[in-house]
N, C-alpha and C. Protein backbone atom coordinates (compact mmCIF):
# COMPACT_ATOMS: atom_id res chain seq x y z
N UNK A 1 -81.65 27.55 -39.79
CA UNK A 1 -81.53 26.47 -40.74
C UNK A 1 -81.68 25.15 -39.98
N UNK A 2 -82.69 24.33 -40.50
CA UNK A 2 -83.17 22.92 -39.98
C UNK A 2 -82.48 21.88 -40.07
N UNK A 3 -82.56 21.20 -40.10
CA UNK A 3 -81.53 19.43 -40.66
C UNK A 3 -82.50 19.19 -42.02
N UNK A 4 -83.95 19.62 -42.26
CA UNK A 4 -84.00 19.00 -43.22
C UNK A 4 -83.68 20.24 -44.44
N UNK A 5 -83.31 21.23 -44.26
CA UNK A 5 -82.67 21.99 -44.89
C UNK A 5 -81.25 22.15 -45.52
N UNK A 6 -80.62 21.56 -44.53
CA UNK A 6 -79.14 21.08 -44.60
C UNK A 6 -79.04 19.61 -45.39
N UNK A 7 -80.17 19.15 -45.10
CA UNK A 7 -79.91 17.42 -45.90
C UNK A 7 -80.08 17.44 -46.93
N UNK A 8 -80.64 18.33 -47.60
CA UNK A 8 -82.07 18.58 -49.17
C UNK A 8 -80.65 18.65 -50.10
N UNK A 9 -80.68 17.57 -50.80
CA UNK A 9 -79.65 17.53 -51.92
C UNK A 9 -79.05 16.40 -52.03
N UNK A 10 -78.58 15.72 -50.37
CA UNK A 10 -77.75 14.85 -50.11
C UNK A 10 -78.07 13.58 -50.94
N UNK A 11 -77.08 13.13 -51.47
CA UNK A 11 -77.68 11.81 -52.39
C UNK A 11 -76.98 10.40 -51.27
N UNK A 12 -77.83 9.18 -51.33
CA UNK A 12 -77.12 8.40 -51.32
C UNK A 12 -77.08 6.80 -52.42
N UNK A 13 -75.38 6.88 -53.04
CA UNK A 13 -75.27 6.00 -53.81
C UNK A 13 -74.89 4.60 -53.16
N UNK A 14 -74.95 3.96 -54.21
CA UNK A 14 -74.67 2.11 -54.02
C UNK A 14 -73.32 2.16 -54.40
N UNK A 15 -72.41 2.64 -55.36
CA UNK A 15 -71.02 2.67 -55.61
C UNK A 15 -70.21 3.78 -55.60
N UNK A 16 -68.92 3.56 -55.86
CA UNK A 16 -68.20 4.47 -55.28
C UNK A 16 -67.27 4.74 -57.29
N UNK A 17 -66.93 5.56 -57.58
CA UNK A 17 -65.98 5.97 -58.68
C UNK A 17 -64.61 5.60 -57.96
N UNK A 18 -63.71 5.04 -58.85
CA UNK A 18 -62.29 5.03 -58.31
C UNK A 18 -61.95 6.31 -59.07
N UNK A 19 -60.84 7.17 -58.32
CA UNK A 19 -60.28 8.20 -58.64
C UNK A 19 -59.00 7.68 -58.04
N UNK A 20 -57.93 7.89 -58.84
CA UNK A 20 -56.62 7.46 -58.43
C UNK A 20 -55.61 8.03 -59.74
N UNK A 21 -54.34 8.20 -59.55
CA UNK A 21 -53.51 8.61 -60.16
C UNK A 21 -53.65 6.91 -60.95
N UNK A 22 -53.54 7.51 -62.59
CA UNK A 22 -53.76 6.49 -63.55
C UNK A 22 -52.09 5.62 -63.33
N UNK A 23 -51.90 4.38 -63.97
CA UNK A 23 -50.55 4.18 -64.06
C UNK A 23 -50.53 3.38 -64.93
N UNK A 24 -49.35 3.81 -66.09
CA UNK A 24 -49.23 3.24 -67.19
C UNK A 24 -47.75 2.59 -67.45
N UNK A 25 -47.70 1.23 -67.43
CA UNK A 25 -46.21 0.23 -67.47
C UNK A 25 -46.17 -0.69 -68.76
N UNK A 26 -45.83 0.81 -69.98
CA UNK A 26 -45.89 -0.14 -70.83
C UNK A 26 -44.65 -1.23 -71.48
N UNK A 27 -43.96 -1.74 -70.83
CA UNK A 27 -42.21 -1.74 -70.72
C UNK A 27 -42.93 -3.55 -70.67
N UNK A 28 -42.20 -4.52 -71.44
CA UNK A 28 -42.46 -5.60 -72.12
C UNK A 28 -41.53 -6.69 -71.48
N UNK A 29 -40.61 -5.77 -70.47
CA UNK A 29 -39.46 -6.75 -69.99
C UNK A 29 -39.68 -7.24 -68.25
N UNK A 30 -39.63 -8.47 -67.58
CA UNK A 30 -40.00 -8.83 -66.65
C UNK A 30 -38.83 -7.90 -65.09
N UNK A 31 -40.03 -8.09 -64.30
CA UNK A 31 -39.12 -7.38 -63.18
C UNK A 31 -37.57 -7.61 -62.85
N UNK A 32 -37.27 -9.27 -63.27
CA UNK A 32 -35.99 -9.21 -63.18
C UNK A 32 -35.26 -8.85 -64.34
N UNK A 33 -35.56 -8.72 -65.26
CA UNK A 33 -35.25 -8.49 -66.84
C UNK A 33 -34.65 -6.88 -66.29
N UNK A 34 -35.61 -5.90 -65.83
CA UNK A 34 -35.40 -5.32 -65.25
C UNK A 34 -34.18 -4.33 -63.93
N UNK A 35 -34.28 -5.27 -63.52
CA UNK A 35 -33.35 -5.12 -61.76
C UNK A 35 -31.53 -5.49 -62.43
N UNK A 36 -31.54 -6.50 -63.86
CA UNK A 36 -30.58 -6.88 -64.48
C UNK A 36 -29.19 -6.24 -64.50
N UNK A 37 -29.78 -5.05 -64.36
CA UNK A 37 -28.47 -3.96 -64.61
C UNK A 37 -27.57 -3.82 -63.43
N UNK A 38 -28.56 -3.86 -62.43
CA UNK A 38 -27.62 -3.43 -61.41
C UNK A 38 -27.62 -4.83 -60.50
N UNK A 39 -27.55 -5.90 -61.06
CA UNK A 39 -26.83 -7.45 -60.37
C UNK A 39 -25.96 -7.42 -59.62
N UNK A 40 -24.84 -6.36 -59.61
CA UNK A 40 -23.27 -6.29 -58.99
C UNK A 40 -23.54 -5.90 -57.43
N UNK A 41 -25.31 -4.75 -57.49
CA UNK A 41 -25.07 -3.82 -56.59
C UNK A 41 -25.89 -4.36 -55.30
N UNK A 42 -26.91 -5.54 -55.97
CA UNK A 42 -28.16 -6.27 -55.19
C UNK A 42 -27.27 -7.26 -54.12
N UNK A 43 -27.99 -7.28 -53.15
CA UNK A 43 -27.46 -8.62 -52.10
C UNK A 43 -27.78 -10.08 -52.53
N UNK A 44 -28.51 -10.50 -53.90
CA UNK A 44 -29.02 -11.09 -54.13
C UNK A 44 -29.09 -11.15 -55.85
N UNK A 45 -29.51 -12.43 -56.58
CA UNK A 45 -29.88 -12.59 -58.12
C UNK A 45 -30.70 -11.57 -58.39
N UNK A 46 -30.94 -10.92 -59.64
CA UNK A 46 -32.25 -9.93 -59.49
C UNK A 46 -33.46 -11.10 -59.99
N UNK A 47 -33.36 -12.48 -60.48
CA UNK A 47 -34.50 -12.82 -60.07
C UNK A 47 -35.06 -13.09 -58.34
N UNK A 48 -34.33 -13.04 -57.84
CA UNK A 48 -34.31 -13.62 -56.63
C UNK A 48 -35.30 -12.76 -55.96
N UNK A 49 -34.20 -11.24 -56.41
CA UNK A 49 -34.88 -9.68 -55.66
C UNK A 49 -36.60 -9.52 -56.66
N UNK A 50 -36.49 -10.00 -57.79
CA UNK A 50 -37.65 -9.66 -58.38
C UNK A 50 -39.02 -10.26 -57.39
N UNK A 51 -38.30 -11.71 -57.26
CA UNK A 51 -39.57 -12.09 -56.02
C UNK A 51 -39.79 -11.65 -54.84
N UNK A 52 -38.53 -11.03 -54.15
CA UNK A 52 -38.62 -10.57 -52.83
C UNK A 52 -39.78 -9.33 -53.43
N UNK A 53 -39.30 -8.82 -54.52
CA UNK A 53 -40.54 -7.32 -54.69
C UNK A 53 -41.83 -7.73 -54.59
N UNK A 54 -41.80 -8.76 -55.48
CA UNK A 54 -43.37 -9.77 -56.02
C UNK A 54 -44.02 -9.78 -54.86
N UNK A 55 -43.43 -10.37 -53.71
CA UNK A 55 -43.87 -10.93 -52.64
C UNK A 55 -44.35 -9.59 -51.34
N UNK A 56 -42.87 -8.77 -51.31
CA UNK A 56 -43.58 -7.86 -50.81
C UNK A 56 -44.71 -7.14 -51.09
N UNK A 57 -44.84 -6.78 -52.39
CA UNK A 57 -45.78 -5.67 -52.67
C UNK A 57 -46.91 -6.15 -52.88
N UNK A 58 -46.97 -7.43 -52.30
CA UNK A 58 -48.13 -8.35 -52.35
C UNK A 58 -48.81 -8.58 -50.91
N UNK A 59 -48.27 -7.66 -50.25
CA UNK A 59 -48.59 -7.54 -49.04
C UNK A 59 -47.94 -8.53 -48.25
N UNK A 60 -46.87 -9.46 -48.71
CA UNK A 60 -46.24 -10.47 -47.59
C UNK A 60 -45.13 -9.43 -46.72
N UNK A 61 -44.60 -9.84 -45.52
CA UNK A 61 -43.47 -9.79 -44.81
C UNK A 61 -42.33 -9.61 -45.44
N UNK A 62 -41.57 -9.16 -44.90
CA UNK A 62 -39.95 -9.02 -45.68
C UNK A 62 -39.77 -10.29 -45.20
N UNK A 63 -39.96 -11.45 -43.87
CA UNK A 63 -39.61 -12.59 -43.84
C UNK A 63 -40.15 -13.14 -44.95
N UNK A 64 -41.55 -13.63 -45.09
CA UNK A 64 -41.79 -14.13 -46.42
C UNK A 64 -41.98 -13.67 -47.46
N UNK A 65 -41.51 -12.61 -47.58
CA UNK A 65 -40.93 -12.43 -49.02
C UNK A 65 -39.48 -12.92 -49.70
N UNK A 66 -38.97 -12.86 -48.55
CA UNK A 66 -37.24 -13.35 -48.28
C UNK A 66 -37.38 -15.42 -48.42
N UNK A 67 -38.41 -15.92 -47.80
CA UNK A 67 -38.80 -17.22 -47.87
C UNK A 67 -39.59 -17.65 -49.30
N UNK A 68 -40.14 -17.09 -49.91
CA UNK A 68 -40.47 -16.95 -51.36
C UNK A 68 -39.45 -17.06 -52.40
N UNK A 69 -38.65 -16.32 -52.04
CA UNK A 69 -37.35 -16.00 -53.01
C UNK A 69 -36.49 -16.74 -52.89
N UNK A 70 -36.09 -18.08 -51.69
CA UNK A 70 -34.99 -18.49 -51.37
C UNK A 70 -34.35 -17.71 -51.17
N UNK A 71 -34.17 -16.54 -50.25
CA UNK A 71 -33.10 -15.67 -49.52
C UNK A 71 -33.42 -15.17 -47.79
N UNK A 72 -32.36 -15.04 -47.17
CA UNK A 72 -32.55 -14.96 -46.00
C UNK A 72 -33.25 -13.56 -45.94
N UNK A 73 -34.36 -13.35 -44.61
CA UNK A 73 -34.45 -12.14 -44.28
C UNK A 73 -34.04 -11.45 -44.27
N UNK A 74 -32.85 -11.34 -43.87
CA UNK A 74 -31.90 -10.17 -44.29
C UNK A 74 -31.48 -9.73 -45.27
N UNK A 75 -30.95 -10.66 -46.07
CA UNK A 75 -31.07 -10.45 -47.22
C UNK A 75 -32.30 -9.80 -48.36
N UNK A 76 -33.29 -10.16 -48.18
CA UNK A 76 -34.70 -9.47 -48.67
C UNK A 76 -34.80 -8.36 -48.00
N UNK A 77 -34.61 -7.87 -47.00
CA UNK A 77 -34.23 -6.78 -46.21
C UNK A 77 -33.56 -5.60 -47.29
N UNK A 78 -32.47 -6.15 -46.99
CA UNK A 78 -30.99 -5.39 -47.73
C UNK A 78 -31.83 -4.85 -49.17
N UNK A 79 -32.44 -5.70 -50.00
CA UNK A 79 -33.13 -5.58 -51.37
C UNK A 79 -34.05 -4.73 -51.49
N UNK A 80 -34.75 -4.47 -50.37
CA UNK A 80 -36.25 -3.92 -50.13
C UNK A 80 -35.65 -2.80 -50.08
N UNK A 81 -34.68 -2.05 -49.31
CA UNK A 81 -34.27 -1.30 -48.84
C UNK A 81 -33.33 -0.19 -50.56
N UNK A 82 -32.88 -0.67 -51.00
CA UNK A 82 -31.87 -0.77 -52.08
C UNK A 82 -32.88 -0.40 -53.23
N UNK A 83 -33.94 -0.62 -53.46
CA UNK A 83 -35.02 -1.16 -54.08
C UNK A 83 -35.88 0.17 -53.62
N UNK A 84 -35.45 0.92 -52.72
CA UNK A 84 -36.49 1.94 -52.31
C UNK A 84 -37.50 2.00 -51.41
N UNK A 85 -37.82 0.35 -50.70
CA UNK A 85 -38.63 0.54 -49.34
C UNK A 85 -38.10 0.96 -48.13
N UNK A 86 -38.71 1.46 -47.34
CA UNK A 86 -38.29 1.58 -45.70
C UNK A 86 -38.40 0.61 -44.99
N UNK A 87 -37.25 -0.05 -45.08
CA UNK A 87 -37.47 -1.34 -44.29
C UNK A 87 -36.60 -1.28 -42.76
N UNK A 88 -36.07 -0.18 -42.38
CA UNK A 88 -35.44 0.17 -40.99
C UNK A 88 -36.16 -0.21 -39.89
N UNK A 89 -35.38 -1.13 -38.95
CA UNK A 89 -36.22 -1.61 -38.19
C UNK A 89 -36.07 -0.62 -37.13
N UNK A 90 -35.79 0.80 -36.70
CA UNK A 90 -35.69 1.45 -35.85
C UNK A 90 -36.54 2.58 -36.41
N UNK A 91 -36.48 3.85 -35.43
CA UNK A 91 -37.59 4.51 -35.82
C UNK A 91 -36.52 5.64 -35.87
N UNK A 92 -37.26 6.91 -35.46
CA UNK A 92 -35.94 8.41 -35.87
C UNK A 92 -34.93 8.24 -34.72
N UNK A 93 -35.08 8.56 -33.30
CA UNK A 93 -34.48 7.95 -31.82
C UNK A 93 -33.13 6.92 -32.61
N UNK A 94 -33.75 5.46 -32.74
CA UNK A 94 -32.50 4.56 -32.77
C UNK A 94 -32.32 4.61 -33.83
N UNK A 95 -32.53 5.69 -35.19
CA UNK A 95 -32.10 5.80 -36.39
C UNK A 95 -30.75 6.83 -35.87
N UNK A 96 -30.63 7.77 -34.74
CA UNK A 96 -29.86 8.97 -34.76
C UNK A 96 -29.00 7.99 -33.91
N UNK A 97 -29.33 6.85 -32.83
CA UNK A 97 -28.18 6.16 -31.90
C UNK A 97 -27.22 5.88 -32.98
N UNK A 98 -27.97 4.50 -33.99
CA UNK A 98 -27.16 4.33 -35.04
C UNK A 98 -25.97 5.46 -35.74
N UNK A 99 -26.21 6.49 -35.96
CA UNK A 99 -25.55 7.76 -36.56
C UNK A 99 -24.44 7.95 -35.88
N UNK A 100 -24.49 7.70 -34.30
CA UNK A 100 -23.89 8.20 -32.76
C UNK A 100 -22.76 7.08 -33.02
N UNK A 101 -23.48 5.85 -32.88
CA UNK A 101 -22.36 4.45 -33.11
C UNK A 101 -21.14 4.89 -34.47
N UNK A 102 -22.12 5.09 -35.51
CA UNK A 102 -21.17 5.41 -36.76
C UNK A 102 -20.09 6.19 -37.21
N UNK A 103 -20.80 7.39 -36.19
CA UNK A 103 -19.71 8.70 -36.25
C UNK A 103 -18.59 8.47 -35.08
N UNK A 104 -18.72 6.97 -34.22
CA UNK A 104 -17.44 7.28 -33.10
C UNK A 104 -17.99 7.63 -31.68
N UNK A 105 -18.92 8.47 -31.39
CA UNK A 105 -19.61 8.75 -30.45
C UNK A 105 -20.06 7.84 -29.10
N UNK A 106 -20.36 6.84 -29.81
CA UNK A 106 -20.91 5.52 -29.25
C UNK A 106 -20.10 4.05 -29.52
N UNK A 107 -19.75 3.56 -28.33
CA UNK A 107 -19.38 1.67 -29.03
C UNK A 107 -20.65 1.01 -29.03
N UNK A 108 -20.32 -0.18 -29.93
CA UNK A 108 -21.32 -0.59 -30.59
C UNK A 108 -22.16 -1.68 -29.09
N UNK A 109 -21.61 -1.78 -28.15
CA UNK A 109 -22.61 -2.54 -27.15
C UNK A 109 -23.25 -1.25 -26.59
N UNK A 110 -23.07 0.02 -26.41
CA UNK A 110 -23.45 1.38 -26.38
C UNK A 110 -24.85 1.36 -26.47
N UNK A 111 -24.50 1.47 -28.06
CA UNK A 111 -25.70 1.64 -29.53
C UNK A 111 -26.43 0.43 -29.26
N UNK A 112 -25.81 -0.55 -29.50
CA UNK A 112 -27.14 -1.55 -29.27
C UNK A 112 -28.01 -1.74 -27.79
N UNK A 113 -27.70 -1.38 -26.85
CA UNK A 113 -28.22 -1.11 -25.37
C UNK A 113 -29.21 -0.46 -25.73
N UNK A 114 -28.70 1.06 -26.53
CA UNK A 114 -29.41 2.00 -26.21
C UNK A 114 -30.86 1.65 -27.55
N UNK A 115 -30.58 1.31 -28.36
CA UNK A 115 -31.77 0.60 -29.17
C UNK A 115 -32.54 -0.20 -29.45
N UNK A 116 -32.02 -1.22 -27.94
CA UNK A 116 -33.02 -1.95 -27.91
C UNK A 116 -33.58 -3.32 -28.98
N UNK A 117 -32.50 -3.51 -29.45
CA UNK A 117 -32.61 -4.17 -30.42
C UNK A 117 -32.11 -5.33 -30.79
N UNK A 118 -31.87 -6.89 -31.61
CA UNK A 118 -31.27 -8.04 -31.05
C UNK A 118 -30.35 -7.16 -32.56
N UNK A 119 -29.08 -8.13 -32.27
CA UNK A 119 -28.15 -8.26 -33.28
C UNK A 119 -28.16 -7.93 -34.77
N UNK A 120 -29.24 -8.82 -35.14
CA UNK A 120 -29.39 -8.60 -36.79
C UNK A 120 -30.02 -7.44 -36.92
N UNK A 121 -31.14 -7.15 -36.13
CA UNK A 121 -32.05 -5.72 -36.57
C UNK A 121 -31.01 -4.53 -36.54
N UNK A 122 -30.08 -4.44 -35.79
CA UNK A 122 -28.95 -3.27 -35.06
C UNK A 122 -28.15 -3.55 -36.49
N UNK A 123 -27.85 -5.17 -37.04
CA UNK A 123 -26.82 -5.01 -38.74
C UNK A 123 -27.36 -4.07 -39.53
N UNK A 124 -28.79 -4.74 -39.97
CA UNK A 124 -30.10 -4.29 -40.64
C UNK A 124 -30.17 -2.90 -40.68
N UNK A 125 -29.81 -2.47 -38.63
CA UNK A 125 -29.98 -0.72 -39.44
C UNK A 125 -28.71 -0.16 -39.83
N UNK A 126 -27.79 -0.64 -39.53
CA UNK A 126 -26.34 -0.42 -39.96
C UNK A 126 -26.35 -0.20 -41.05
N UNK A 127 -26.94 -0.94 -41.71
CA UNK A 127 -26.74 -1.18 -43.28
C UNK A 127 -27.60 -0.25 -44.27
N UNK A 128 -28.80 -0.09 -43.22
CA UNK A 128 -29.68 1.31 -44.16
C UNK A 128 -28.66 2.32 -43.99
N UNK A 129 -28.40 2.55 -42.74
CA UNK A 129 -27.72 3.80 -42.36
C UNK A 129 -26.60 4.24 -43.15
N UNK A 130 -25.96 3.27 -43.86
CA UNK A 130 -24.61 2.71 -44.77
C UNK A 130 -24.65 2.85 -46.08
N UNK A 131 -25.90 2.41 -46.86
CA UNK A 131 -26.07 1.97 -47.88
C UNK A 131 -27.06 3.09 -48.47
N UNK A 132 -27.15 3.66 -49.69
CA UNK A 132 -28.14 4.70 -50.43
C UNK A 132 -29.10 3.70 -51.37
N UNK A 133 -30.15 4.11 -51.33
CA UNK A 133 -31.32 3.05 -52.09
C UNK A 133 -30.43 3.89 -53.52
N UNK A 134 -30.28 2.16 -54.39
CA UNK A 134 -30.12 2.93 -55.99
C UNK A 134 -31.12 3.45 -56.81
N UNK A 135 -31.04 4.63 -57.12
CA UNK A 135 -31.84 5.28 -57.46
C UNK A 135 -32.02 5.02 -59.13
N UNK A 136 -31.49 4.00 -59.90
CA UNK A 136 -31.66 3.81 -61.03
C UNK A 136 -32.39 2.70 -61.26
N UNK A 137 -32.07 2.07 -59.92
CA UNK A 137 -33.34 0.71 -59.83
C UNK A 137 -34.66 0.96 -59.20
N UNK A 138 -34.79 1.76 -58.40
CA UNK A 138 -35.80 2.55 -58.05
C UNK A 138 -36.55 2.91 -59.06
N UNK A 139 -36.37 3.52 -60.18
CA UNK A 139 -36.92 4.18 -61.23
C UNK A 139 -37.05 2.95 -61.60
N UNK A 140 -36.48 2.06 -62.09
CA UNK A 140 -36.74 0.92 -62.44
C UNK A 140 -37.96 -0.36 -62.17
N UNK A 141 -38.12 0.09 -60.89
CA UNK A 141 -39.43 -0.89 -60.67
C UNK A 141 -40.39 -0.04 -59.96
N UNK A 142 -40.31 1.52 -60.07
CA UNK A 142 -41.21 2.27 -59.88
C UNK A 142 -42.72 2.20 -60.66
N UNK A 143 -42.27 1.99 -62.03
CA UNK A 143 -44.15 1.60 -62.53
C UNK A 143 -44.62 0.35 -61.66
N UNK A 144 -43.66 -0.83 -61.41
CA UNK A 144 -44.50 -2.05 -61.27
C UNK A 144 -44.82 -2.02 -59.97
N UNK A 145 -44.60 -0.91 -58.91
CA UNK A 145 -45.12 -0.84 -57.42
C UNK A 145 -45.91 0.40 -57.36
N UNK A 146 -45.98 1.19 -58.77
CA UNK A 146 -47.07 2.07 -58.48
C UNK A 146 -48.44 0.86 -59.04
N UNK A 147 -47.76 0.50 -60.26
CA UNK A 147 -49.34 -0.55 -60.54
C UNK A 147 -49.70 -1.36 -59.29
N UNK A 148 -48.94 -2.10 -58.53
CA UNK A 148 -49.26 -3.16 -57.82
C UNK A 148 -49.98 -2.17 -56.56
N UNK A 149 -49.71 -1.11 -56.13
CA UNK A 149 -50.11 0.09 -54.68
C UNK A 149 -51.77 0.00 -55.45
N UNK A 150 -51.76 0.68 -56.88
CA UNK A 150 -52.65 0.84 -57.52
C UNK A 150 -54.05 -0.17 -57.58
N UNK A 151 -53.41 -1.40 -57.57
CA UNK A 151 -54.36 -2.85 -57.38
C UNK A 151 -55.19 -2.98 -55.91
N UNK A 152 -53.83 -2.93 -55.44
CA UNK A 152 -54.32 -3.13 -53.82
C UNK A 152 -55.33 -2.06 -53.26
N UNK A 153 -54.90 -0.79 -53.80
CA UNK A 153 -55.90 0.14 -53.01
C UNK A 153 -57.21 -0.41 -53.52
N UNK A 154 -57.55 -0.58 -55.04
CA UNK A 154 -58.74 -0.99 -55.65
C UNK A 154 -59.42 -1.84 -55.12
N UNK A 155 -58.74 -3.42 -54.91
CA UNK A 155 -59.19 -4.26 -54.59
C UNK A 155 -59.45 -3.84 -53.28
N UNK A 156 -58.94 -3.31 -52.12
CA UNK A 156 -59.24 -2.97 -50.64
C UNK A 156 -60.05 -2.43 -50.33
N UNK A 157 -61.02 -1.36 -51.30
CA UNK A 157 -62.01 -0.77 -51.16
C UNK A 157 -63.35 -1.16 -51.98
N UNK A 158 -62.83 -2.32 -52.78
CA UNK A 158 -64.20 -3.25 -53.22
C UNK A 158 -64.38 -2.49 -54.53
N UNK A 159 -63.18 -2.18 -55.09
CA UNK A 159 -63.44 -1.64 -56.79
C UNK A 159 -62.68 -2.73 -57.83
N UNK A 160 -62.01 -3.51 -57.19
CA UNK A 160 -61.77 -4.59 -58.10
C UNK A 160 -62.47 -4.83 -59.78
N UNK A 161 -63.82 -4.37 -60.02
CA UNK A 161 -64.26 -4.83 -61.05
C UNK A 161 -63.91 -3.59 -61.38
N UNK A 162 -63.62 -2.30 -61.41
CA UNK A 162 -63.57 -1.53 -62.11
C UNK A 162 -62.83 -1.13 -62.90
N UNK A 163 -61.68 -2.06 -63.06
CA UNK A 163 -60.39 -2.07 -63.45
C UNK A 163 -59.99 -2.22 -65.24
């Protein structure tokens, strides 16, 4: 079998089909309208957190997303996190030191030696390590970060008009 035997069929097109899991948000109430419920549980206003989402899933920084919102990094941190992103600034290693510090194992100049890490990032993972993403707000702004994942992939691969 030749190459031009193997090629005989091959097409080449000018565009591409988007194929993607469809996503449908038909819910009439704004992201913070939204996040509303659980105000008590956020580090932050849920309009506040609505922008930290806005901003993240817009491809900004947790810093400027946190600078968008009027809230400290950390704070947009704490939200992102709560909210269902992975925002841990350690990886599995200084995710298990953290665990070591928590359970007693380790003092905390220990843990932070051993992770390598300045002050706030070592709170930061404290606080993932501490804290369970709410899973009712999660569901909650789950359509508007599958639509927004949904945009970005489109627009990133030059299907923007197909929308």
């Amino acid at each position: 079998m030749g190459l031009s035997e193997i090629a005989a069929g091959i097409e080449v097109t000018d565009h591409q089909e988007q194929r993607s899991v469809a996503t449908v948000d038909e819910t009439d109430t704004t992201l913070a309208d939204r996040l509303e419920p659980f105000a008590e549980s956020l580090p932050c206003s849920p309009a506040e957190a609505a922008a930290v989402l806005e901003r993240y899933s817009e491809g900004g920084s947790v810093g400027a997303s946190g600078r968008t919102a009027g809230v400290a990094p950390t704070t947009a941190a704490k939200t992102l996190h709560l909210l269902g992103e992975s925002v841990s600034p350690l990886g599995p290693t200084g995710r298990e030191i953290v665990g070591d510090y928590l359970d007693g194992r380790l003092s905390r100049s220990e843990a932070l030696g051993l992770t390598r890490v300045g002050d706030e990032s070592f709170a930061l993972a404290v606080y993932v390590e501490t804290h369970e993403p709410l899973e009712e707000a999660c569901e909650a702004v789950e359509g508007f970060l599958a639509a927004r994942h949904s945009e970005s992939v489109t627009e990133g691969i030059g299907l923007s008009g197909l929308r």
